[in-house]
N, C-alpha and C. Protein backbone atom coordinates (compact mmCIF):
# COMPACT_ATOMS: atom_id res chain seq x y z
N UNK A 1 0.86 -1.18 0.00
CA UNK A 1 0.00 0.00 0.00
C UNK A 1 0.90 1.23 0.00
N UNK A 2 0.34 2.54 -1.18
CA UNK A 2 1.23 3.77 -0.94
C UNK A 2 0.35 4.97 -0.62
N UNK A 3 0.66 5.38 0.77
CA UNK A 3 0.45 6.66 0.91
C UNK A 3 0.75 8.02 0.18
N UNK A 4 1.01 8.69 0.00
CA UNK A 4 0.66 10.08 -0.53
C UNK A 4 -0.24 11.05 -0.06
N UNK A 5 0.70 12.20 0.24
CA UNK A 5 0.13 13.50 0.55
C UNK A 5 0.55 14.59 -0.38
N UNK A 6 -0.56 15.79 -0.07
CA UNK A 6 -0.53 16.53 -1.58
C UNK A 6 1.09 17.21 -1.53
N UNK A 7 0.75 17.98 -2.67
CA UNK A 7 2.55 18.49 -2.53
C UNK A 7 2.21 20.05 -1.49
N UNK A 8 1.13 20.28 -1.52
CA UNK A 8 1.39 21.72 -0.53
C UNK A 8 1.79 21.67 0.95
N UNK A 9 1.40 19.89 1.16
CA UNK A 9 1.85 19.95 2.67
C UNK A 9 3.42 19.22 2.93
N UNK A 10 3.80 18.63 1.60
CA UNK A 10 4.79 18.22 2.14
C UNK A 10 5.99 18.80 2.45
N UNK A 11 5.92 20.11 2.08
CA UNK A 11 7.30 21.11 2.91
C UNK A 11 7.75 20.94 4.22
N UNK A 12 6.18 20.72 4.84
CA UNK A 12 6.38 20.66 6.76
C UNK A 12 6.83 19.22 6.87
N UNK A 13 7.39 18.46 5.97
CA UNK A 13 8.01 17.06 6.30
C UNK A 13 9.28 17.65 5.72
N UNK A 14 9.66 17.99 5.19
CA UNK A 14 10.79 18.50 4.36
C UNK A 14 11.94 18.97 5.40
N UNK A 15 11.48 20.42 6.51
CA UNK A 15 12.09 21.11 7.19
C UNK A 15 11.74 20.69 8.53
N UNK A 16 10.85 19.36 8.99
CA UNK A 16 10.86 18.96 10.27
C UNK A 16 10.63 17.72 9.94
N UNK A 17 11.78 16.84 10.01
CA UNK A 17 11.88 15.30 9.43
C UNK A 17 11.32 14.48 10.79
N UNK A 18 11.16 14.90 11.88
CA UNK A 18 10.35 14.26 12.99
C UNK A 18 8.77 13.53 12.33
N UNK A 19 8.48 14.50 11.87
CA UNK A 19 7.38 14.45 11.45
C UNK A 19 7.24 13.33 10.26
N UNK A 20 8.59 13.02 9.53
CA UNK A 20 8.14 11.67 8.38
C UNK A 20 8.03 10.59 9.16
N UNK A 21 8.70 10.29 10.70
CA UNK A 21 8.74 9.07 11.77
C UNK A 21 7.39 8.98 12.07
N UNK A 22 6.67 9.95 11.86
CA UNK A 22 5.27 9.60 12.33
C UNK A 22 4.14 9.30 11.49
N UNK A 23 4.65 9.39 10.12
CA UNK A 23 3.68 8.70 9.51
C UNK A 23 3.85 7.44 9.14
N UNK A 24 4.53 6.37 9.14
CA UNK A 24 4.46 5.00 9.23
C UNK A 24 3.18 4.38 10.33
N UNK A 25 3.37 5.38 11.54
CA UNK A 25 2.71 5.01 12.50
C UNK A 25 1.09 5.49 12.40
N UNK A 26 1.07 6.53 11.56
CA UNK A 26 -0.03 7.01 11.29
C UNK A 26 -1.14 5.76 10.21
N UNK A 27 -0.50 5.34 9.18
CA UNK A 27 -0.88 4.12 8.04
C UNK A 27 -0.88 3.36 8.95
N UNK A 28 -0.08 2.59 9.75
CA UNK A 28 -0.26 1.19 10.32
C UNK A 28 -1.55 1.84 11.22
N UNK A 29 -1.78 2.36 11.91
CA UNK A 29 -3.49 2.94 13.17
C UNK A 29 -4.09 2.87 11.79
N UNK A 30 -4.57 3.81 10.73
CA UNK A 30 -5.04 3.73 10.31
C UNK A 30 -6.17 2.09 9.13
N UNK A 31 -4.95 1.50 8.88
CA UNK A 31 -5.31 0.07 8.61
C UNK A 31 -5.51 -0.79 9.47
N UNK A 32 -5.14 -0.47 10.57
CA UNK A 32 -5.52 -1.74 11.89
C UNK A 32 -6.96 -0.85 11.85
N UNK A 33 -7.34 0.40 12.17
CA UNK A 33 -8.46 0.40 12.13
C UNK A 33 -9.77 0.01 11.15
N UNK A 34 -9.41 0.14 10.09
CA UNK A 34 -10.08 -0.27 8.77
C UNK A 34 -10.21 -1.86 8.85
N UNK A 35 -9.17 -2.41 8.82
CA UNK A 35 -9.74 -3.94 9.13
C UNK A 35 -10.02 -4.12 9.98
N UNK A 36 -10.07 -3.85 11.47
CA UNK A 36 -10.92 -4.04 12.41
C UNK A 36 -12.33 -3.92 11.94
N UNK A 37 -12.97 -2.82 11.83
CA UNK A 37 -14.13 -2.30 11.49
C UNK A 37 -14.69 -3.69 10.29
N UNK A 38 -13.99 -3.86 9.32
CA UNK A 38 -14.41 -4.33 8.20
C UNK A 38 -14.31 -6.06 8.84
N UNK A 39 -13.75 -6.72 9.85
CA UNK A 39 -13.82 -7.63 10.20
C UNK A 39 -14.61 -8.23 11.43
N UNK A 40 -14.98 -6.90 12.31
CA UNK A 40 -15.87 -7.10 13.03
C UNK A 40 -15.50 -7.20 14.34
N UNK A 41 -13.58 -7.25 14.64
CA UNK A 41 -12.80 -7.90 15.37
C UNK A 41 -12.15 -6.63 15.79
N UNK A 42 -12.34 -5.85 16.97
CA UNK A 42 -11.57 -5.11 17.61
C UNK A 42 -9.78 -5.83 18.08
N UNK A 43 -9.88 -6.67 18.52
CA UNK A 43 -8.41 -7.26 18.80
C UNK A 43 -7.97 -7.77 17.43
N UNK A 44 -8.23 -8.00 16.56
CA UNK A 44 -7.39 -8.39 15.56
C UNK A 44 -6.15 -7.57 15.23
N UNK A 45 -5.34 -7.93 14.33
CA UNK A 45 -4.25 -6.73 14.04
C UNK A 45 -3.29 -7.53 13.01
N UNK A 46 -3.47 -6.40 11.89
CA UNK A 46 -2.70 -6.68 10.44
C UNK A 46 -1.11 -6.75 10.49
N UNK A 47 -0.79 -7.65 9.74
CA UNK A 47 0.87 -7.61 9.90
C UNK A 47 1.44 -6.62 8.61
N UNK A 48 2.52 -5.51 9.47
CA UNK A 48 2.58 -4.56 8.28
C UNK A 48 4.27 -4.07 8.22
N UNK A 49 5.33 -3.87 7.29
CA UNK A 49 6.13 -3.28 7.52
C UNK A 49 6.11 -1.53 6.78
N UNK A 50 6.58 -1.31 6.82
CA UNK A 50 6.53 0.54 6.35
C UNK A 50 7.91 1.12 6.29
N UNK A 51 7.90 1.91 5.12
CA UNK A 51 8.91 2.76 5.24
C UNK A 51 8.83 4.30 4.59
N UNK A 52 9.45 5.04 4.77
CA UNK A 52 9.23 6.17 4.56
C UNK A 52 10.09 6.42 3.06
N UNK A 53 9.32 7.18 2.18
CA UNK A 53 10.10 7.55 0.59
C UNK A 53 10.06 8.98 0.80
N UNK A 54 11.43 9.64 0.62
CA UNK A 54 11.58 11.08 0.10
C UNK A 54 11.71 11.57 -0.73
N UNK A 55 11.50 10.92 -1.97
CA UNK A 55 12.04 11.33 -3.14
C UNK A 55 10.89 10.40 -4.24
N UNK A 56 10.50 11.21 -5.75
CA UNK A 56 9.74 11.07 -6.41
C UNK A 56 10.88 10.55 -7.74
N UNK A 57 10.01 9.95 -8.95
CA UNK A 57 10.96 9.49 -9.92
C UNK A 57 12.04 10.15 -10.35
N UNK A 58 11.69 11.66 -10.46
CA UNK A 58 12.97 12.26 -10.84
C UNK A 58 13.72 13.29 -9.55
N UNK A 59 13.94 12.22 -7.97
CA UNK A 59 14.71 12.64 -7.28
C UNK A 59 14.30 14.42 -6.19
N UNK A 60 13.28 14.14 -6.88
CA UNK A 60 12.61 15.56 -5.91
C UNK A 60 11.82 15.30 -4.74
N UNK A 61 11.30 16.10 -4.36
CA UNK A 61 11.12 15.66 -3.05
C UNK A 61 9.47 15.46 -2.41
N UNK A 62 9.69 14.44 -2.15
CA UNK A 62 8.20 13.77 -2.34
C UNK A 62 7.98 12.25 -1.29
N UNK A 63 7.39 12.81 -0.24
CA UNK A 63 7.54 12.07 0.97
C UNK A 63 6.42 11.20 1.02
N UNK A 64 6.73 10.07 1.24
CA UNK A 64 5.80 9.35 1.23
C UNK A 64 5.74 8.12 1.91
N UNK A 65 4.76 7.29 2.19
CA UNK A 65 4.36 5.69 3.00
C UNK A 65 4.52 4.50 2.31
N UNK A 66 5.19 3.43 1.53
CA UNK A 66 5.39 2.50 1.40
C UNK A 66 5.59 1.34 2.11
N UNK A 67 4.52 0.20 2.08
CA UNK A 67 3.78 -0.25 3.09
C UNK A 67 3.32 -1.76 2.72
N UNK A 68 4.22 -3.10 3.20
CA UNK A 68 4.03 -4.34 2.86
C UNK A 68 2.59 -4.92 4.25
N UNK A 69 1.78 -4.99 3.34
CA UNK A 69 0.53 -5.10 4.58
C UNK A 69 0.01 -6.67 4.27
N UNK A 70 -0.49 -7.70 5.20
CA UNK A 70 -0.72 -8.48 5.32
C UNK A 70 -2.73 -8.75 4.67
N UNK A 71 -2.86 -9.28 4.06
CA UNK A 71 -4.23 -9.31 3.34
C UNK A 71 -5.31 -10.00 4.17
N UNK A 72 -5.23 -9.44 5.38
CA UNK A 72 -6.20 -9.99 6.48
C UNK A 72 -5.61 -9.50 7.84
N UNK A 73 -5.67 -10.25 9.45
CA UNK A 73 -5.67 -10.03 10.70
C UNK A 73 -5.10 -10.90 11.56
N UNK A 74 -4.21 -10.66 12.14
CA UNK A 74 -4.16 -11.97 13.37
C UNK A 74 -4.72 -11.81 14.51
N UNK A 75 -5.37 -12.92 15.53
CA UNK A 75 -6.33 -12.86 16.48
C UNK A 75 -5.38 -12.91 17.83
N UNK A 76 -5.59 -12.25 19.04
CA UNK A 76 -4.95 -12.89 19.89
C UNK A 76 -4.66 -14.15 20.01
N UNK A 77 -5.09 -15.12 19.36
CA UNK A 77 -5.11 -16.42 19.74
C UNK A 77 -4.17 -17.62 18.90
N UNK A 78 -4.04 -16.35 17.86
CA UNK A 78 -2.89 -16.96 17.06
C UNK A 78 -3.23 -17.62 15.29
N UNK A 79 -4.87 -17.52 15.31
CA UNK A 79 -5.38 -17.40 13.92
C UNK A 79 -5.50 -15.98 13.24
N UNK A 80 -5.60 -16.51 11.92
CA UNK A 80 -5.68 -15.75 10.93
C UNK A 80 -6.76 -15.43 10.21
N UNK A 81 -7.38 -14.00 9.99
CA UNK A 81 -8.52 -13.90 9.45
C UNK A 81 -8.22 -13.17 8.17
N UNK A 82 -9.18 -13.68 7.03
CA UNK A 82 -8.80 -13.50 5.48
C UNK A 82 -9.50 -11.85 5.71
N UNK A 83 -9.04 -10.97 4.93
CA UNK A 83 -9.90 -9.98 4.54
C UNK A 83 -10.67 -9.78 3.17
N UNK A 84 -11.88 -9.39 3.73
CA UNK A 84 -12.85 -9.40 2.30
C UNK A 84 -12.36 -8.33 0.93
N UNK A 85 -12.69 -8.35 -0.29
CA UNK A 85 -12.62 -7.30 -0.61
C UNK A 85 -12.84 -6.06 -0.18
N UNK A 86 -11.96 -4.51 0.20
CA UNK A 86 -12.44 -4.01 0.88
C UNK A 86 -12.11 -2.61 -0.07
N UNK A 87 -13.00 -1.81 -0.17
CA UNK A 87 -12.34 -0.45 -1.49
C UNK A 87 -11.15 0.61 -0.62
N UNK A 88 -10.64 1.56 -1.22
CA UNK A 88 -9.80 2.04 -1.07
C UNK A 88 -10.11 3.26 -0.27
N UNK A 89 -11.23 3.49 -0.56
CA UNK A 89 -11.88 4.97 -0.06
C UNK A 89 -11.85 4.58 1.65
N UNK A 90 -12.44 3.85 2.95
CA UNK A 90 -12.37 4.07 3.49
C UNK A 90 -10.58 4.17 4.28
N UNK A 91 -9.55 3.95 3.39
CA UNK A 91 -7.94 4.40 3.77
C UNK A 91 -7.83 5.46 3.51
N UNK A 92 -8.74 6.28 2.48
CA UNK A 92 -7.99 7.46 1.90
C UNK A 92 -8.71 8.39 2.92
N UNK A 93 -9.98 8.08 3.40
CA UNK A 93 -10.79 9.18 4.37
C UNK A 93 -9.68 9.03 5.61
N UNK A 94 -9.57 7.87 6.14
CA UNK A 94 -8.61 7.89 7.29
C UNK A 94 -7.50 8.94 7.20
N UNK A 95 -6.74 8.41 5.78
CA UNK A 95 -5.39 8.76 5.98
C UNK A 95 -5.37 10.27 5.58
N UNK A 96 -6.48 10.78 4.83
CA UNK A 96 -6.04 12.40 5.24
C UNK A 96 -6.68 12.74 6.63
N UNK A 97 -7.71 12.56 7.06
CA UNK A 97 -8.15 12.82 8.56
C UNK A 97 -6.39 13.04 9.88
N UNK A 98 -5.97 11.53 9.14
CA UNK A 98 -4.51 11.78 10.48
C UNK A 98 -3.75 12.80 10.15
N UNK A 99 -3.40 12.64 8.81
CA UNK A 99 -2.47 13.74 8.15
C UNK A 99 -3.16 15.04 8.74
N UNK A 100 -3.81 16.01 8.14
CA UNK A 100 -4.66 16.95 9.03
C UNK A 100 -4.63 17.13 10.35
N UNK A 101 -5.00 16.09 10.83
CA UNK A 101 -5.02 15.75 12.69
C UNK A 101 -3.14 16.81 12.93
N UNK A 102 -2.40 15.45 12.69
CA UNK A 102 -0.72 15.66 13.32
C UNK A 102 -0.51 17.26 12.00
N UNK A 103 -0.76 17.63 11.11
CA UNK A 103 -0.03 18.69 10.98
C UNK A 103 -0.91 20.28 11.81
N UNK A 104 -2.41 19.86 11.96
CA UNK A 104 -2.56 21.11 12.86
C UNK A 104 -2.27 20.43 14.37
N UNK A 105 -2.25 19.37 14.78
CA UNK A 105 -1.44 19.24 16.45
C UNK A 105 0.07 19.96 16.40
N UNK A 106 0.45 20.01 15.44
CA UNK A 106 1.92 20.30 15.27
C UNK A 106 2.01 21.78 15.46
N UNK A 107 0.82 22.39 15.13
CA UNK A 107 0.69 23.89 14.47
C UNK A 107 1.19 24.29 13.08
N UNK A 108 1.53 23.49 11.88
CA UNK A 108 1.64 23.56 10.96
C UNK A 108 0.47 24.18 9.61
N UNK A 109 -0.64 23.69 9.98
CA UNK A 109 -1.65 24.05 9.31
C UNK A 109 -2.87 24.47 10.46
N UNK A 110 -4.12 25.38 9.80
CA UNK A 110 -4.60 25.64 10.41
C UNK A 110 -6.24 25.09 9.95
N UNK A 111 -7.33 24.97 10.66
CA UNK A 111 -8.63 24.17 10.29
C UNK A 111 -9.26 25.17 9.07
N UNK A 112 -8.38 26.26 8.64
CA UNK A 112 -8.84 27.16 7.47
C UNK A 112 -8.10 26.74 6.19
N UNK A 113 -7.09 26.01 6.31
CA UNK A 113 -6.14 25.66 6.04
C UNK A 113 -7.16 23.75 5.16
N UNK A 114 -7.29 22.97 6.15
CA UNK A 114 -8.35 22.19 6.06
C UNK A 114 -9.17 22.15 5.35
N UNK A 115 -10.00 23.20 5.33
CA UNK A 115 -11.10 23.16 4.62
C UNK A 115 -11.27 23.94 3.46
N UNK A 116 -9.92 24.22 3.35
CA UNK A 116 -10.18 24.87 1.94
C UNK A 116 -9.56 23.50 0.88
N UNK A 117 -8.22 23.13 1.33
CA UNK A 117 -8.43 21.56 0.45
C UNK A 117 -9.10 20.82 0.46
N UNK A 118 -9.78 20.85 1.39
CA UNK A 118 -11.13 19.96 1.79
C UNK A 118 -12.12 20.10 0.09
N UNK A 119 -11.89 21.09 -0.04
CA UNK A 119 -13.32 21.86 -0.80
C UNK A 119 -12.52 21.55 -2.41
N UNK A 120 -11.02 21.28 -2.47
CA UNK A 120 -10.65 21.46 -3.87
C UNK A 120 -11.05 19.57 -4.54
N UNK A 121 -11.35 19.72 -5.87
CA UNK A 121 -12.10 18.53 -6.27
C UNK A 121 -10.91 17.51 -6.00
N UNK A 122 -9.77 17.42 -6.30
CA UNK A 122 -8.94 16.61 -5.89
C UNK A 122 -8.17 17.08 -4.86
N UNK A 123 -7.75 16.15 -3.38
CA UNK A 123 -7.72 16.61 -2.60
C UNK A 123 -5.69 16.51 -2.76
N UNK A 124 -5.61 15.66 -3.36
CA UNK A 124 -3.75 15.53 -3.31
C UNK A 124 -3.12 14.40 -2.27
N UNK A 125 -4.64 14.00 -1.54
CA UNK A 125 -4.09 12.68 -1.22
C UNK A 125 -4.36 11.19 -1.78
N UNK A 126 -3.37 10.41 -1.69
CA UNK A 126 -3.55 8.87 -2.08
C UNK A 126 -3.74 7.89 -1.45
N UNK A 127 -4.01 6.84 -1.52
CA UNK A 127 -3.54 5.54 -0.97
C UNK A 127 -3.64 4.53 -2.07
N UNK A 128 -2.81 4.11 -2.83
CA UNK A 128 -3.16 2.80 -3.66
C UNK A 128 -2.48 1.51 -3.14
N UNK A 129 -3.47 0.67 -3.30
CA UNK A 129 -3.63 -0.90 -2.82
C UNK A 129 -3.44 -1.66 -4.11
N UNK A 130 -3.25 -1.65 -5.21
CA UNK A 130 -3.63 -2.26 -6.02
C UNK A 130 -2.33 -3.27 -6.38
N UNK A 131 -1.06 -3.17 -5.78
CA UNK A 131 -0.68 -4.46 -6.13
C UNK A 131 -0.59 -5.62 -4.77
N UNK A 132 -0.94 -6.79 -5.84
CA UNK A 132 -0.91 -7.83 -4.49
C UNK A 132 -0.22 -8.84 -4.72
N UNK A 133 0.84 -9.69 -3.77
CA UNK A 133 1.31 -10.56 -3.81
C UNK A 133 1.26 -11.66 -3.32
N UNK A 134 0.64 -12.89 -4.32
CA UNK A 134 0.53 -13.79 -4.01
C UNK A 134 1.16 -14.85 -2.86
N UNK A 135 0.32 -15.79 -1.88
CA UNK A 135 1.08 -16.37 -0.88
C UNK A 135 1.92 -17.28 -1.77
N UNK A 136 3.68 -17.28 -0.70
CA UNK A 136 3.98 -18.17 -1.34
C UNK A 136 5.24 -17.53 -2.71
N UNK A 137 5.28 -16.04 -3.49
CA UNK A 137 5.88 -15.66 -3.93
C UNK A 137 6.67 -14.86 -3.70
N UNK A 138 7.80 -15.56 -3.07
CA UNK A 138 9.12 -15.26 -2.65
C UNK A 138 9.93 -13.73 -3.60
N UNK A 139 9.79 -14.23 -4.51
CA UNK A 139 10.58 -13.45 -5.90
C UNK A 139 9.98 -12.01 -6.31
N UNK A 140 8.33 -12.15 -6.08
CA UNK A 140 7.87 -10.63 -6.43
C UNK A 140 7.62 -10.06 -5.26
N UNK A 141 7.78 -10.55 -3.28
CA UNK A 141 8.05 -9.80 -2.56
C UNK A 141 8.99 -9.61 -2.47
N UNK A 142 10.37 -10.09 -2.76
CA UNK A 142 11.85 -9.58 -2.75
C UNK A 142 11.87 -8.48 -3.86
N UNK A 143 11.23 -8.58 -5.34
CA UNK A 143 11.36 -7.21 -6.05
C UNK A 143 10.62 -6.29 -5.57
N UNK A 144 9.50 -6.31 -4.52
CA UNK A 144 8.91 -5.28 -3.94
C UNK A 144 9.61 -4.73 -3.07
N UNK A 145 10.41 -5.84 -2.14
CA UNK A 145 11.30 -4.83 -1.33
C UNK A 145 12.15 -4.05 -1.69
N UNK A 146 12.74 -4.97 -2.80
CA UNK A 146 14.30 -3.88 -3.51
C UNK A 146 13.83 -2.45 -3.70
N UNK A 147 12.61 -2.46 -4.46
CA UNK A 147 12.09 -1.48 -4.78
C UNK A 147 11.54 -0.15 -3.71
N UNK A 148 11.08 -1.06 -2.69
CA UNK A 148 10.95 0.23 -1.30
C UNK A 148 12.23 0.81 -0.57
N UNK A 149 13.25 0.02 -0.95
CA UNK A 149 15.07 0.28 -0.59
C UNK A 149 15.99 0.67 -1.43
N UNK A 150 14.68 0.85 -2.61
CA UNK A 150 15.88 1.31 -3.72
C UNK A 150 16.51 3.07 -3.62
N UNK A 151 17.57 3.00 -4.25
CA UNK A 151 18.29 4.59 -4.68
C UNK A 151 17.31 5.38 -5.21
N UNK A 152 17.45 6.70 -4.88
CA UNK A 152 16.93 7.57 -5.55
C UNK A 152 17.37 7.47 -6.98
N UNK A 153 18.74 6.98 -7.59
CA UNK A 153 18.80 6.73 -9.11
C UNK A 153 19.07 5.24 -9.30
N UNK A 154 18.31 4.86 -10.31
CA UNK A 154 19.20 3.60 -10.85
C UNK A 154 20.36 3.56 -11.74
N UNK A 155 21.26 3.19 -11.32
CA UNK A 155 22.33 2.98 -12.40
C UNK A 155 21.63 2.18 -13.78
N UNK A 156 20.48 0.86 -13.65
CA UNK A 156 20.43 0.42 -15.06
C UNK A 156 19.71 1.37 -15.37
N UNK A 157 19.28 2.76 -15.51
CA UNK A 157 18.49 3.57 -16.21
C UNK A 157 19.36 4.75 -16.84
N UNK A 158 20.30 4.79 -16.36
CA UNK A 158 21.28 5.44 -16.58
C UNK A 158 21.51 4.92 -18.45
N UNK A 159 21.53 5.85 -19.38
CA UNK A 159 21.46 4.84 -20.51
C UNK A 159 22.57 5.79 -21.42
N UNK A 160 23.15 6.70 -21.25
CA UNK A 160 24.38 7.60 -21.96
C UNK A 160 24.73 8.49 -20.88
N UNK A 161 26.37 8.54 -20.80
CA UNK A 161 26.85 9.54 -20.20
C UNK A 161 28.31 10.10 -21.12
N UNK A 162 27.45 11.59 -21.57
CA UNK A 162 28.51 11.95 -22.96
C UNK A 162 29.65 12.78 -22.72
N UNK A 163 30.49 13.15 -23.04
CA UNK A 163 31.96 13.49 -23.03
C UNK A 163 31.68 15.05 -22.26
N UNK A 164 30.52 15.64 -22.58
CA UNK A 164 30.54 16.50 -21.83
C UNK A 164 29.76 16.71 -20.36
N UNK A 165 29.59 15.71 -20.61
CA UNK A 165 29.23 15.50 -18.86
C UNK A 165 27.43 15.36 -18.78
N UNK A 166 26.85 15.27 -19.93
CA UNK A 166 25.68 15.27 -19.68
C UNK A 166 25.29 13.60 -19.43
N UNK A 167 23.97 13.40 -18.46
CA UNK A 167 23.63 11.86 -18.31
C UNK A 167 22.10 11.92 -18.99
N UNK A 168 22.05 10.54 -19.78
CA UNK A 168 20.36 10.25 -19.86
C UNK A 168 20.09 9.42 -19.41
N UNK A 169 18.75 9.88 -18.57
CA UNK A 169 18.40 8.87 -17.56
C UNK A 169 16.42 8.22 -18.01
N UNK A 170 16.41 7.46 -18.06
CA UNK A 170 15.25 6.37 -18.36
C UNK A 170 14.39 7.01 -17.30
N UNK A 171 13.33 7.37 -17.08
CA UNK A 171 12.62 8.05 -16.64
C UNK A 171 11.29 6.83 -16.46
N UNK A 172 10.40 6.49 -15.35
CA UNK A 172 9.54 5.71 -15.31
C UNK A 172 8.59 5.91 -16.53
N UNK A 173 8.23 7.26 -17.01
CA UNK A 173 7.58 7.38 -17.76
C UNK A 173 8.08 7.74 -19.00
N UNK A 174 6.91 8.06 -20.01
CA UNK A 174 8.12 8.25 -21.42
C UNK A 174 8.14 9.42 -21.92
N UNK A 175 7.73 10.53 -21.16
CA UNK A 175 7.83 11.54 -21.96
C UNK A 175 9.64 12.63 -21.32
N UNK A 176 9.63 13.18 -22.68
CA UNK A 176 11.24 13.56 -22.69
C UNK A 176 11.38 14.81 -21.87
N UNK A 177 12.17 14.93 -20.43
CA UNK A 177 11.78 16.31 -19.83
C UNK A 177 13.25 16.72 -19.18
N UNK A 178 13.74 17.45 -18.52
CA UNK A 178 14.72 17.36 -17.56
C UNK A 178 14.63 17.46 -15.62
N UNK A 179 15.22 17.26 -15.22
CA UNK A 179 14.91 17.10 -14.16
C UNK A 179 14.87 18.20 -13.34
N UNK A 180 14.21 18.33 -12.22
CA UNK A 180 13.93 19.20 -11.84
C UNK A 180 14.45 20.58 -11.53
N UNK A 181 14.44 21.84 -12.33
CA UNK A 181 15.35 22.81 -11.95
C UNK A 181 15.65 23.60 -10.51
N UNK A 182 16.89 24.00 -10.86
CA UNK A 182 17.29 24.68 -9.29
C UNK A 182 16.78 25.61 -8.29
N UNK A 183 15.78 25.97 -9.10
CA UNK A 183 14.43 26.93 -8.77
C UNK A 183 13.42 26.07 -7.00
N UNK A 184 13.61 24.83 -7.78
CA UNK A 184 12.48 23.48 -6.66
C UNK A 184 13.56 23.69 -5.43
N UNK A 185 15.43 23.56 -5.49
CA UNK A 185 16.29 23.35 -4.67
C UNK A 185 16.12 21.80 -4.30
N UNK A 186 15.55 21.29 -5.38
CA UNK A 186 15.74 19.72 -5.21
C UNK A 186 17.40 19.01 -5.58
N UNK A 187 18.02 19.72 -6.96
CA UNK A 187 18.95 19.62 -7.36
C UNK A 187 19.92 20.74 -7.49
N UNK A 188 21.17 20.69 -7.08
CA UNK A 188 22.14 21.93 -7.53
C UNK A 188 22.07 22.01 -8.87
N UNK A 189 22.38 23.37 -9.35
CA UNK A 189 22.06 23.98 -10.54
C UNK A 189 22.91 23.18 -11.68
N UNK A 190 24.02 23.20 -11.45
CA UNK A 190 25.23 21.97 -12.05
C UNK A 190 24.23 20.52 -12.37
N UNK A 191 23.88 20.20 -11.36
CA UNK A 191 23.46 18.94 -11.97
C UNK A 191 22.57 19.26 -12.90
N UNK A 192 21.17 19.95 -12.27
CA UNK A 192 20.15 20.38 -13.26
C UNK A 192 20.06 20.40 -14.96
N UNK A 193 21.49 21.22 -14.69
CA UNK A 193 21.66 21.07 -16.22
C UNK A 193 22.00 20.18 -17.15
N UNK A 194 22.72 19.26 -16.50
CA UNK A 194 23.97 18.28 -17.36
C UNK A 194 22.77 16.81 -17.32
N UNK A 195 21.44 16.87 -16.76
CA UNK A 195 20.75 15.43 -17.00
C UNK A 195 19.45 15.70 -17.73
N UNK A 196 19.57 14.72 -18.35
CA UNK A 196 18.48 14.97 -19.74
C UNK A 196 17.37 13.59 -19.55
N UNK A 197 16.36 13.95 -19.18
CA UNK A 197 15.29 12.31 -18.66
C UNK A 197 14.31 11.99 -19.86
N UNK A 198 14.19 10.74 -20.38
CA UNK A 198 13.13 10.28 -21.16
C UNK A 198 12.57 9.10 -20.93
């Protein structure tokens, strides 16, 4: 499962990194609560690992929840309960509710602040669930992990590096752009220039 928050709030993770430690903890409450509810089982509790992403495909800055979650509950007692199909919407109501919650507990945002994204048609938050890994497949949860531990660059994407110092880099997507200018302060201006993404 990936969290996502819009880009206007993620500055206050940017310049107070306390604050990215607390959202792992925020997704895991939030899905123990959702399958509770949806299972009927207050003591149950999902098996989940989490990690925190700072950085978006092209290395900018973009904080986020990446999240190996268990497709059901364990009981105090030591069984396992399957979870039903369950839609996405009641994670995404949660997970901006906390987000909101901890950035005005923080004093970061204010409930005017709230409700005016509240009101915009897309709110800038995510949660997608949509890949799942079969019990039993060793090989596509090890490429899921690489992938939550991976570098901000890949070397195999790396696909020319020319005499004058410029790099092209394979870009998840295909359209031809450069990376983010020095304007964002994602990248020094030097680099900015010399990488070319497609």
């Amino acid at each position: 499962v990936v969290f996502t928050i819009p880009k206007r709030l993620r500055i206050y993770f940017r310049f107070d990194r306390k604050l990215l430690g607390k959202l792992p903890k925020i997704a895991f409450d939030l899905v123990r609560e959702a399958y509770q509810a949806v299972l009927g089982s207050n003591d149950a509790v999902p098996g989940m690992v989490a990690a925190v992403q700072t950085f978006g495909e092209l290395a900018h800055w973009h904080p986020h929840v990446h999240a190996i979650v268990t497709d059901g509950a364990f009981t105090p007692y030591g069984s396992f309960i399957f979870l039903p199909p369950i839609a996405v919407e009641p994670f995404l109501k949660l997970w901006e509710h906390e987000v909101f919650k901890l950035l005005m507990d923080e004093g970061k945002i204010t409930p005017e602040t709230v409700g005016q994204m509240r009101a915009w048609r897309h709110s800038g938050f995510s949660v997608d669930k949509s890949v799942l890994i079969k019990a039993g497949d060793r090989d596509a949860l090890e490429r899921l992990v690489q992938y939550i531990a991976r570098c901000p660059f890949s070397l195999d994407r790396i696909l020319k590096l020319s005499e004058d110092g410029h790099v092209v880099y394979k870009a998840e997507h295909d359209a031809c752009r450069r990376f983010p200018g020095p304007a964002s302060g994602d990248l020094r201006a030097g680099v900015s220039r010399n990488f070319q993404v497609f």
